[in-house]
Protein backbone atom coordinates (compact mmCIF):
# COMPACT_ATOMS: atom_id res chain seq x y z
CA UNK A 1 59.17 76.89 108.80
CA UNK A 2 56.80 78.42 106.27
CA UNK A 3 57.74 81.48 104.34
CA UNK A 4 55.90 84.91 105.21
CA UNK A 5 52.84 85.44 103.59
CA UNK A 6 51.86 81.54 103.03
CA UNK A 7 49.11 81.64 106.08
CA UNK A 8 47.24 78.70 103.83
CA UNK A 9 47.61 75.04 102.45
CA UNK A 10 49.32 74.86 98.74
CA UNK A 11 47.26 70.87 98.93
CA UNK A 12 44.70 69.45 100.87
CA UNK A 13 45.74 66.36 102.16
CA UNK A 14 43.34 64.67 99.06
CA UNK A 15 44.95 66.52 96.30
CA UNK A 16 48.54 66.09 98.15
CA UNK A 17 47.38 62.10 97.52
CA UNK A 18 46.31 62.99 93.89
CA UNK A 19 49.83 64.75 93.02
CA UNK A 20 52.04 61.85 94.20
CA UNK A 21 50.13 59.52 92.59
CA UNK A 22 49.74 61.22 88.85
CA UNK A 23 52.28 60.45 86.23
CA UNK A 24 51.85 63.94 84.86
CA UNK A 25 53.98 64.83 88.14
CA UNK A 26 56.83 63.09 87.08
CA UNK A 27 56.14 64.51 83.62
CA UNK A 28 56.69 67.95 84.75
CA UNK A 29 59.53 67.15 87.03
CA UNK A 30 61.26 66.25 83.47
CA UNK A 31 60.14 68.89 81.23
CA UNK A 32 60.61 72.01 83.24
CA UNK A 33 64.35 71.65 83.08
CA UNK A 34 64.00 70.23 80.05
CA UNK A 35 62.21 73.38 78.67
CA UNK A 36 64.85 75.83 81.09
CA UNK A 37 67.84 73.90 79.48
CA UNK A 38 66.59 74.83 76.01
CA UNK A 39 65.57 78.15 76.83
CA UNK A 40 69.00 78.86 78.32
CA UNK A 41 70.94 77.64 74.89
CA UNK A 42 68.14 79.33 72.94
CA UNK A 43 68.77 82.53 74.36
CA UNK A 44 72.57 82.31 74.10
CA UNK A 45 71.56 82.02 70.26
CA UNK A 46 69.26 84.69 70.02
CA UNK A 47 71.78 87.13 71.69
CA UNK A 48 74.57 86.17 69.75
CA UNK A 49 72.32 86.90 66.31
CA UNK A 50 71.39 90.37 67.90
CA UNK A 51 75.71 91.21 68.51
CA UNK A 52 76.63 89.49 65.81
CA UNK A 53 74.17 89.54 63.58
CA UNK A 54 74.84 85.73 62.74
CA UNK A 55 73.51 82.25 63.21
CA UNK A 56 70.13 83.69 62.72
CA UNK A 57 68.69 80.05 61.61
CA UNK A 58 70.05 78.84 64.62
CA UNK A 59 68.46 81.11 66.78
CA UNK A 60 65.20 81.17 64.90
CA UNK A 61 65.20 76.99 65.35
CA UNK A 62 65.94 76.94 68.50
CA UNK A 63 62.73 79.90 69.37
CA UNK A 64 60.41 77.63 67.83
CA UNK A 65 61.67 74.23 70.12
CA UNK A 66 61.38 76.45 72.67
CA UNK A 67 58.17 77.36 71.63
CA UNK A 68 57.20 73.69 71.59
CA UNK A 69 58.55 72.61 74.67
CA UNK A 70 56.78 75.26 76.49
CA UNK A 71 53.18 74.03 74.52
CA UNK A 72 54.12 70.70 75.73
CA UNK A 73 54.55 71.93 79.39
CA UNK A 74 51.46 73.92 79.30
CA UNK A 75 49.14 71.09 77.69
CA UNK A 76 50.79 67.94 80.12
CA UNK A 77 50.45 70.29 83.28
CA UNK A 78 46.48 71.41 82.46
CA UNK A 79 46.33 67.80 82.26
CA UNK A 80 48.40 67.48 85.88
CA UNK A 81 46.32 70.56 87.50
CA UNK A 82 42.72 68.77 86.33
CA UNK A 83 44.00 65.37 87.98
CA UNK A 84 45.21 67.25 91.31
CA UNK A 85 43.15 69.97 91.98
CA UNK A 86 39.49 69.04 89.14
CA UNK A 87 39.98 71.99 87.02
CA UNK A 88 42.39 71.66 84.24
CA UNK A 89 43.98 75.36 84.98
CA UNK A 90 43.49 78.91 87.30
CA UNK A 91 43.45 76.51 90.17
CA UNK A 92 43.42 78.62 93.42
CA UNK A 93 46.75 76.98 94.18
CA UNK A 94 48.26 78.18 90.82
CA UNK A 95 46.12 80.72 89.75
CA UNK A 96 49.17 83.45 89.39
CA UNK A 97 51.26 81.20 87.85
CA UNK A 98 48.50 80.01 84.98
CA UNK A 99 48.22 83.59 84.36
CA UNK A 100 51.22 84.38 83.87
CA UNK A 101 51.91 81.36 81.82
CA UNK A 102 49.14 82.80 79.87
CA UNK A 103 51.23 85.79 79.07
CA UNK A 104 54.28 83.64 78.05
CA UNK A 105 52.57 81.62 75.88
CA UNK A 106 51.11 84.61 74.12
CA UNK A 107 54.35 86.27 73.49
CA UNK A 108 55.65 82.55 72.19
CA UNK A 109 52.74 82.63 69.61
CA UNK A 110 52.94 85.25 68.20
CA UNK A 111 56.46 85.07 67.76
CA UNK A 112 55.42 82.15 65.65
CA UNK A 113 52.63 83.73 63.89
CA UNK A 114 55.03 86.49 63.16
CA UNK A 115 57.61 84.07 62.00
CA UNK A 116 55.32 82.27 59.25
CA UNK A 117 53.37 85.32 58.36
CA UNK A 118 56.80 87.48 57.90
CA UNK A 119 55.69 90.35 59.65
CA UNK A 120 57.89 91.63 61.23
CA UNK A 121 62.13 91.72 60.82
CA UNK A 122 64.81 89.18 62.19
CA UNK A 123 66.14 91.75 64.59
CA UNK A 124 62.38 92.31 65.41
CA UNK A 125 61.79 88.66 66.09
CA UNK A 126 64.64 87.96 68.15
CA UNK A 127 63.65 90.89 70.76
CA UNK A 128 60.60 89.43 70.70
CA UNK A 129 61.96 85.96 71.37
CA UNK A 130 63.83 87.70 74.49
CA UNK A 131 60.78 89.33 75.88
CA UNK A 132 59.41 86.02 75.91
CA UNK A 133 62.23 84.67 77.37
CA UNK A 134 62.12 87.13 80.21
CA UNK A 135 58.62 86.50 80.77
CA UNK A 136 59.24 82.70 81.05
CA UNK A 137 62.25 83.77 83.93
CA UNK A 138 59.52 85.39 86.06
CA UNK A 139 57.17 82.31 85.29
CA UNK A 140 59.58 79.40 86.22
CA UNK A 141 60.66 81.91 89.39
CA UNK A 142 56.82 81.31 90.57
CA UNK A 143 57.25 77.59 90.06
CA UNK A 144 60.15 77.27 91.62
CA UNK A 145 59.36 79.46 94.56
CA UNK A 146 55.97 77.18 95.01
CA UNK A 147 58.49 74.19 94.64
CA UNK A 148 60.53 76.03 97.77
CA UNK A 149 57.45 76.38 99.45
CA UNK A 150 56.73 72.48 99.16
CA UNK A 151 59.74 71.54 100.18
CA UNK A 152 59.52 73.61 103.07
CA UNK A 153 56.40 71.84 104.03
CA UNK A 154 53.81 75.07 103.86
CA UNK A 155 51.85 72.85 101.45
C-alpha cells in the first residue's frame, strides 16, 4: 500500500540496482543513527547548560561532533546520491530533503564560525545549537518518512 500523495517511483528499477549495490548505502545505514544518537546526548547537554548554566564545555564538545558527524553524513551521502541517481545532490528523489539539509548544515556552520570567531555568547551559542538541532529533527523526519515509504514498497 503506498502512502497518499506518492503517485511516482522513489527508484527506477536501474538506480534501485545502483543503491543495493553501493557501499555508501551501508554507510548511511550506520551514520544516521550514529549522528541521531549523538545529537540526542548533545542536546541533553546543551539544555542542561541553558537550566543550569553548567557543563558548558561539554555541551560546546559535543555541538562540534555533532557538527562533524553531520559533515560526514552530508559528504558520504553526495557521494551515495551521485552513485544512485548521477548527480551528487538535489536529486529529484531527494530534492526536499538536500534542501533542507542545506539549511541544517548552515545553522551547524555557523555555529562553528561563531564558536572560533567568539561572536556571539555561550547562552547565544547553545540556542543556536538547538535551532540546529530542531532543524536536523525535521530533516531526519524526511529521511525516515522516505525510508517508510521504501519499506512500504512505493519506491
Amino acid at each position: 500500500m503506498k502512502p497518499e500523495g506518492w503517485d511516482r517511483q522513489l527508484y527506477t528499477p536501474e538506480q534501485r540496482a545502483r543503491r543495493d549495490a553501493s557501499r555508501w548505502t551501508m554507510v548511511q545505514g550506520v551514520l544516521a543513527p550514529v549522528q541521531f544518537l549523538i545529537c540526542l546526548i548533545s542536546a541533553a547537554l546543551v539544555i542542561r547548560y541553558l537550566v543550569t548554566g553548567e557543563g558548558y564545555m561539554a555541551a560546546t564538545v559535543s555541538v562540534v561532533i555533532k557538527t562533524f558527524a553531520l559533515y560526514a553524513i552530508m559528504i558520504t551521502g553526495a557521494i551515495w546520491e551521485k552513485e544512485v541517481f548521477g548527480q551528487y545532490l538535489l536529486a529529484d528523489a531527494f530534492f526536499w530533503e538536500d534542501m533542507v539539509s542545506f539549511a541544517v548544515i548552515a545553522l551547524h556552520t555557523v555555529y562553528i564560525v561563531a564558536l572560533i570567531a567568539g561572536s556571539m555568547q555561550p547562552q547565544q551559542l547553545m540556542m543556536l545549537a538547538l535551532v540546529a538541532y530542531v532543524a536536523y529533527a525535521v530533516n531526519a523526519a524526511q529521511f525516515l518518512w522516505k525510508l517508510r515509504v521504501a519499506r512500504l514498497g512505493a519506491c
